[in-house]
Protein backbone atom coordinates (compact mmCIF):
# COMPACT_ATOMS: atom_id res chain seq x y z
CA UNK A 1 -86.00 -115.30 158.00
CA UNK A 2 -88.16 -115.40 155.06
CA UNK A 3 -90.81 -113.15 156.54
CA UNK A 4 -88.37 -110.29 157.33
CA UNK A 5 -86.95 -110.64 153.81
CA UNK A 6 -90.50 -109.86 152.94
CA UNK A 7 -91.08 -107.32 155.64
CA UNK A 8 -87.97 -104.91 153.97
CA UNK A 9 -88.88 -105.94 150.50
CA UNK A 10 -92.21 -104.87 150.87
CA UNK A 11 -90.92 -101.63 153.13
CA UNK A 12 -88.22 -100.95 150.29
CA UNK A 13 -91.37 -101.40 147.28
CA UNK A 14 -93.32 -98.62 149.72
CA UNK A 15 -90.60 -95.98 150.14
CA UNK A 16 -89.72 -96.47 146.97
CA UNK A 17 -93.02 -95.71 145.51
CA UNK A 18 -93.37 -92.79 148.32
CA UNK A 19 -90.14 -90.99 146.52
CA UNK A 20 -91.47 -91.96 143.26
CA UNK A 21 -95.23 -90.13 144.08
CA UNK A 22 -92.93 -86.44 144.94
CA UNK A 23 -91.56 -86.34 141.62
CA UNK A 24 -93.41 -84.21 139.06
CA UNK A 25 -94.88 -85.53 135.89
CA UNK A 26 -92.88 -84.78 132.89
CA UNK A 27 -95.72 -82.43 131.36
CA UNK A 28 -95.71 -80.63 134.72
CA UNK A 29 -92.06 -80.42 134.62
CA UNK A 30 -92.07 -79.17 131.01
CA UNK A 31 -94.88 -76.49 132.05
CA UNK A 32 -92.62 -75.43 134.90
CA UNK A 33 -89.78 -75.00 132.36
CA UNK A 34 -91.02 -72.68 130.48
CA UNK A 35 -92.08 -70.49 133.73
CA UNK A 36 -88.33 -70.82 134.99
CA UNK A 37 -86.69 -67.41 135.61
CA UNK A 38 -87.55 -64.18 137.23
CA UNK A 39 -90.94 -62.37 137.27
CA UNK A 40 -92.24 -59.22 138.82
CA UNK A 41 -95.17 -59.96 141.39
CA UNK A 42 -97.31 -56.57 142.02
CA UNK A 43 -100.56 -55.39 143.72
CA UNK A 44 -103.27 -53.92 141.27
CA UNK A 45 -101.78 -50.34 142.04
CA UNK A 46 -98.48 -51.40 140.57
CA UNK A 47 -96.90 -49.35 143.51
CA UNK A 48 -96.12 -52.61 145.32
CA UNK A 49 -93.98 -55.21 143.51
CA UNK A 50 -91.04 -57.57 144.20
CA UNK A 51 -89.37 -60.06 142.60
CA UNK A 52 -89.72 -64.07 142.36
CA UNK A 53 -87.28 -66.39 141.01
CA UNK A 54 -88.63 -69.88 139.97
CA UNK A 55 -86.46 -72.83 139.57
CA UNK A 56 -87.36 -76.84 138.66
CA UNK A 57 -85.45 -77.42 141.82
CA UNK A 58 -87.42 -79.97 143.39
CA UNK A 59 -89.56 -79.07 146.88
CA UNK A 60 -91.69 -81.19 148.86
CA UNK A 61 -95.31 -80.35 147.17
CA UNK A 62 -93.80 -78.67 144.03
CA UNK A 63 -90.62 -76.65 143.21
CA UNK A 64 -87.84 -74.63 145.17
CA UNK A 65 -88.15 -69.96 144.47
CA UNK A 66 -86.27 -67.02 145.42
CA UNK A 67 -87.84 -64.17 146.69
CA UNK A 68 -85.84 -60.92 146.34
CA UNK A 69 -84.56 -59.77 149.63
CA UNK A 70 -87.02 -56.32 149.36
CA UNK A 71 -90.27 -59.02 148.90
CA UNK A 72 -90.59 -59.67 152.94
CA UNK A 73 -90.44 -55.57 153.43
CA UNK A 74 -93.50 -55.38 150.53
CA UNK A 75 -95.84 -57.95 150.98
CA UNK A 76 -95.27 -59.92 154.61
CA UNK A 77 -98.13 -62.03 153.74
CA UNK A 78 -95.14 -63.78 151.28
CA UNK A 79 -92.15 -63.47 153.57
CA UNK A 80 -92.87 -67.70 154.22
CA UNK A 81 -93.20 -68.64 150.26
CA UNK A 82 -91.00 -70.92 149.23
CA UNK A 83 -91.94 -73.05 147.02
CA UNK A 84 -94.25 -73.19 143.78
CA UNK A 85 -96.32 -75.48 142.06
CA UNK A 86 -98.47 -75.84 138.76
CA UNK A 87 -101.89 -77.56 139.67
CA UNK A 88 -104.01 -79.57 137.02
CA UNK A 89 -105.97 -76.18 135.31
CA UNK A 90 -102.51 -74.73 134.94
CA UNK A 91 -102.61 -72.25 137.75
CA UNK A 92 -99.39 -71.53 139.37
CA UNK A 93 -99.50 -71.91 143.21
CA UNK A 94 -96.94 -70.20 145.84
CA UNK A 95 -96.77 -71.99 149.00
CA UNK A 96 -94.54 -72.01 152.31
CA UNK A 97 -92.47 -74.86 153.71
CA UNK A 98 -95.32 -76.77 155.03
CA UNK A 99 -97.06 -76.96 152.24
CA UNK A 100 -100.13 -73.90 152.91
CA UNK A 101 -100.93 -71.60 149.74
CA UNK A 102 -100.39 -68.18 150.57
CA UNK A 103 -101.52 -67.29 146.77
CA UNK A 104 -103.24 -69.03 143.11
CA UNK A 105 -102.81 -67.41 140.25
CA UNK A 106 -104.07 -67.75 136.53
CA UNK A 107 -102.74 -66.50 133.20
CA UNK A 108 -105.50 -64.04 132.30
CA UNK A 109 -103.28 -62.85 128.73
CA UNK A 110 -100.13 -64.45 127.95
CA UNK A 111 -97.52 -64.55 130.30
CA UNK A 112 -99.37 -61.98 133.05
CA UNK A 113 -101.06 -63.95 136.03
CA UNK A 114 -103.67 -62.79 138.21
CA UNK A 115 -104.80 -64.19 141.73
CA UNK A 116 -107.03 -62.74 144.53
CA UNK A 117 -106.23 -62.68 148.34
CA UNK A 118 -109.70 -62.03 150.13
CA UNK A 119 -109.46 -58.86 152.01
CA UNK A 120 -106.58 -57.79 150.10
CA UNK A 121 -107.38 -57.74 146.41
CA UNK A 122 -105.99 -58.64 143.25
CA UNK A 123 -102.27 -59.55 142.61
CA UNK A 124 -100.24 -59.83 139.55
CA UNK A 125 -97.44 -61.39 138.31
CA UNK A 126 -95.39 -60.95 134.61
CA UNK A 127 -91.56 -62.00 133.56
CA UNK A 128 -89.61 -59.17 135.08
CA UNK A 129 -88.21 -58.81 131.22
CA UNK A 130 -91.21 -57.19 130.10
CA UNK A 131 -90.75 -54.65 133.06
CA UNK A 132 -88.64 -51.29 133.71
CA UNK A 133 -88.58 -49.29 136.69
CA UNK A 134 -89.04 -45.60 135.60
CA UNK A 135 -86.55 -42.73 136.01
CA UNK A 136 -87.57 -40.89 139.59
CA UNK A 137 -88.16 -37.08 139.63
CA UNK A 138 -87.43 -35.34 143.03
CA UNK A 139 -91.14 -34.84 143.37
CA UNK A 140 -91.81 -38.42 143.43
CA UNK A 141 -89.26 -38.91 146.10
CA UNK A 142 -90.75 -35.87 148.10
CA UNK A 143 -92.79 -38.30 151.52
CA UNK A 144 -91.83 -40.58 154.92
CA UNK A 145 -89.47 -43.47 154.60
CA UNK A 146 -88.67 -46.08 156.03
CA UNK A 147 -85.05 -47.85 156.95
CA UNK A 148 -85.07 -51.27 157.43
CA UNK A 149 -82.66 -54.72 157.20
CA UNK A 150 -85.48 -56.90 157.96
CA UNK A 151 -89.18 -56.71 157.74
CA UNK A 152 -91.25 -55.56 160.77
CA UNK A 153 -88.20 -54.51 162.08
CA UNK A 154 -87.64 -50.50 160.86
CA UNK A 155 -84.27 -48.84 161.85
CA UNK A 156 -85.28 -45.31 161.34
CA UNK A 157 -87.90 -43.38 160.41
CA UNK A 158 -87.17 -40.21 157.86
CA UNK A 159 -88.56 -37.47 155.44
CA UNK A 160 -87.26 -36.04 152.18
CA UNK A 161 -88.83 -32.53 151.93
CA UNK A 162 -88.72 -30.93 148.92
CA UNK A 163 -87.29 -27.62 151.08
CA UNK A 164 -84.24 -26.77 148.55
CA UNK A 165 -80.67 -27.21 150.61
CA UNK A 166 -77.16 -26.60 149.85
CA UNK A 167 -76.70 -26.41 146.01
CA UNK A 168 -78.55 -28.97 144.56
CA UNK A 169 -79.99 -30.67 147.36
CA UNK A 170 -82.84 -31.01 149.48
CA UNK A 171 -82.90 -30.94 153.07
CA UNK A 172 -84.01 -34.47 154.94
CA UNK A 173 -85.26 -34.62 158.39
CA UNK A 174 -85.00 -37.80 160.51
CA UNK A 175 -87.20 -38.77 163.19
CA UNK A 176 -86.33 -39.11 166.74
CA UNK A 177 -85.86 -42.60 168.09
CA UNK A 178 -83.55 -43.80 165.45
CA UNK A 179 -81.20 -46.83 164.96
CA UNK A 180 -77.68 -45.76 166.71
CA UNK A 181 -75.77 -46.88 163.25
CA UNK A 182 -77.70 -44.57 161.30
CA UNK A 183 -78.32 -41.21 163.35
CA UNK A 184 -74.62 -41.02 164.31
CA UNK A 185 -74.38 -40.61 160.34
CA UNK A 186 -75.98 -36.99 161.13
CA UNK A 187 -78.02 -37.28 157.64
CA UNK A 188 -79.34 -33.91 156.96
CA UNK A 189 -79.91 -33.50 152.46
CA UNK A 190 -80.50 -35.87 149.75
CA UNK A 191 -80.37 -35.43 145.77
CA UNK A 192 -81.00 -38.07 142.63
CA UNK A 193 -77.94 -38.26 140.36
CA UNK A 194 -79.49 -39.93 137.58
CA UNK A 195 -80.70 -43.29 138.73
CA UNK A 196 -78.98 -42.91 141.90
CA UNK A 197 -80.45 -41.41 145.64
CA UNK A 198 -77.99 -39.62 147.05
CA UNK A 199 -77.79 -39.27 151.21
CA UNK A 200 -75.46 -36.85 152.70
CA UNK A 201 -74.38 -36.89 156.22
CA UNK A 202 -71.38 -35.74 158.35
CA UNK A 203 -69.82 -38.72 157.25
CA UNK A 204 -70.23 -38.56 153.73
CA UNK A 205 -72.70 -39.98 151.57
CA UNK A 206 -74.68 -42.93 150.95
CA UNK A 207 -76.38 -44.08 147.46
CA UNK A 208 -79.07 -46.08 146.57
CA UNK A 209 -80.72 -47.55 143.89
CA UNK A 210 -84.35 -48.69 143.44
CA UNK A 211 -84.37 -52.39 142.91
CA UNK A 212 -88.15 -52.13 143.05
CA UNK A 213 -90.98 -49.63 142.74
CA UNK A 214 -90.31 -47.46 145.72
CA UNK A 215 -87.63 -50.43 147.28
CA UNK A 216 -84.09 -48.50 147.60
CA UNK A 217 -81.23 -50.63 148.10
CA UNK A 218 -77.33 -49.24 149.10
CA UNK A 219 -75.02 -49.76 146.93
CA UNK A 220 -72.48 -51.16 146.43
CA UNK A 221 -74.14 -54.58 147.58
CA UNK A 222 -73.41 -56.15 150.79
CA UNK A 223 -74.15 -59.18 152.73
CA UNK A 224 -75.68 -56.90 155.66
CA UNK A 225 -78.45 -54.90 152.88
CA UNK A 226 -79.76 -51.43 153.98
CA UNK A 227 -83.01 -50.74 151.88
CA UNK A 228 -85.83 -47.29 152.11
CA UNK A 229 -89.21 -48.04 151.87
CA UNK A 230 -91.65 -46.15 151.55
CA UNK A 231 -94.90 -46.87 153.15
């Protein structure tokens, strides 16, 4: 009797200890503090970017994030991320569930990461405060797109021509071999209203707004997103 009373003791001192080892330090938990909230990760072109939310949620390894719903559609090399860390030199770490680091980053100036991907280059990362999206001209819009719900997984494939329509409009061709949903829509010119894209079709019209740099979402939200990408 005595020697299992020891045998669970000693099992209880172990897991205890175990559950004691995953929780952070309280200087690594103050550090992650002050990096709590949302931040803009980008390429080195700034014509890629998403958003990341960090929390002091605890994860196995480090803390619980949020990427944007647009982030898989950007950079798939993320789409498993979800969870950060701080290591000892202050770096910030993103890693998936099992623990694998998909990207390191340093504070080169303050608050504006860098980290390096080999074979892909440099990628950045600042409080999404400190960033605005600028107001679109039709001429930026002008190119291929891309509809989508999930990534890899395109819907339909379009263009917005700068080829002037019916009043204000431009015309939009889509491309054959198009998701059902969308090319019974008939979508055939497009327009900005101020921050707005503007699709018409022989239904009516759909608007979107860029969440991120060249990421279109519809709107109003919905629990089934429709986003333009363009590649």
């Amino acid at each position: 009797m005595g020697r299992l009373v020891l045998i669970l003791v000693l099992g209880a001192s172990l897991s205890s200890g175990s559950a004691l080892a995953q929780q952070p330090s309280p200087s690594v938990l103050d550090t992650a503090k002050e990096l709590v909230g949302t931040w803009e990760l980008s390429n080195a072109e700034h014509d890629r970017r998403c958003t990341v939310t960090f929390s002091t949620e605890a994860a196995p390894g480090g803390f619980k994030l949020a990427l944007d719903q647009g982030c898989a559609a950007v950079f798939p090399m993320f789409k498993d991320v979800t969870i950060w860390s701080i290591v000892p030199n202050g770096s910030v770490r993103l890693l998936d569930a099992k623990g694998n680091t998909s990207l390191e980053m340093s504070e080169v100036e303050s608050g504006i990461f860098e980290g390096e991907r080999r074979g892909e280059g440099l990628y950045f990362m600042q409080p999404q405060g400190a960033v605005s999206i600028p107001v679109r001209t039709p001429d930026q819009m002008v190119g291929d797109w891309n509809f989508l719900r999930e990534i890899d997984k395109p819907l339909c494939k379009l263009t917005l021509t700068g080829t002037p329509g019916s009043g204000t409009d431009y015309k939009l061709t889509v491309k054959p071999g198009c998701d059902a949903a969308i090319a019974d829509f008939a979508l055939s010119t497009w327009r900005l209203e101020g921050d707005q894209l503007v699709l018409n079709g022989r239904g009516g019209s759909w608007r979107f707004v860029e969440s991120d740099v060249n990421i279109w979402e519809r709107v109003p939200p919905s629990t089934n997103p429709l986003l333009m990408l363009k590649p």
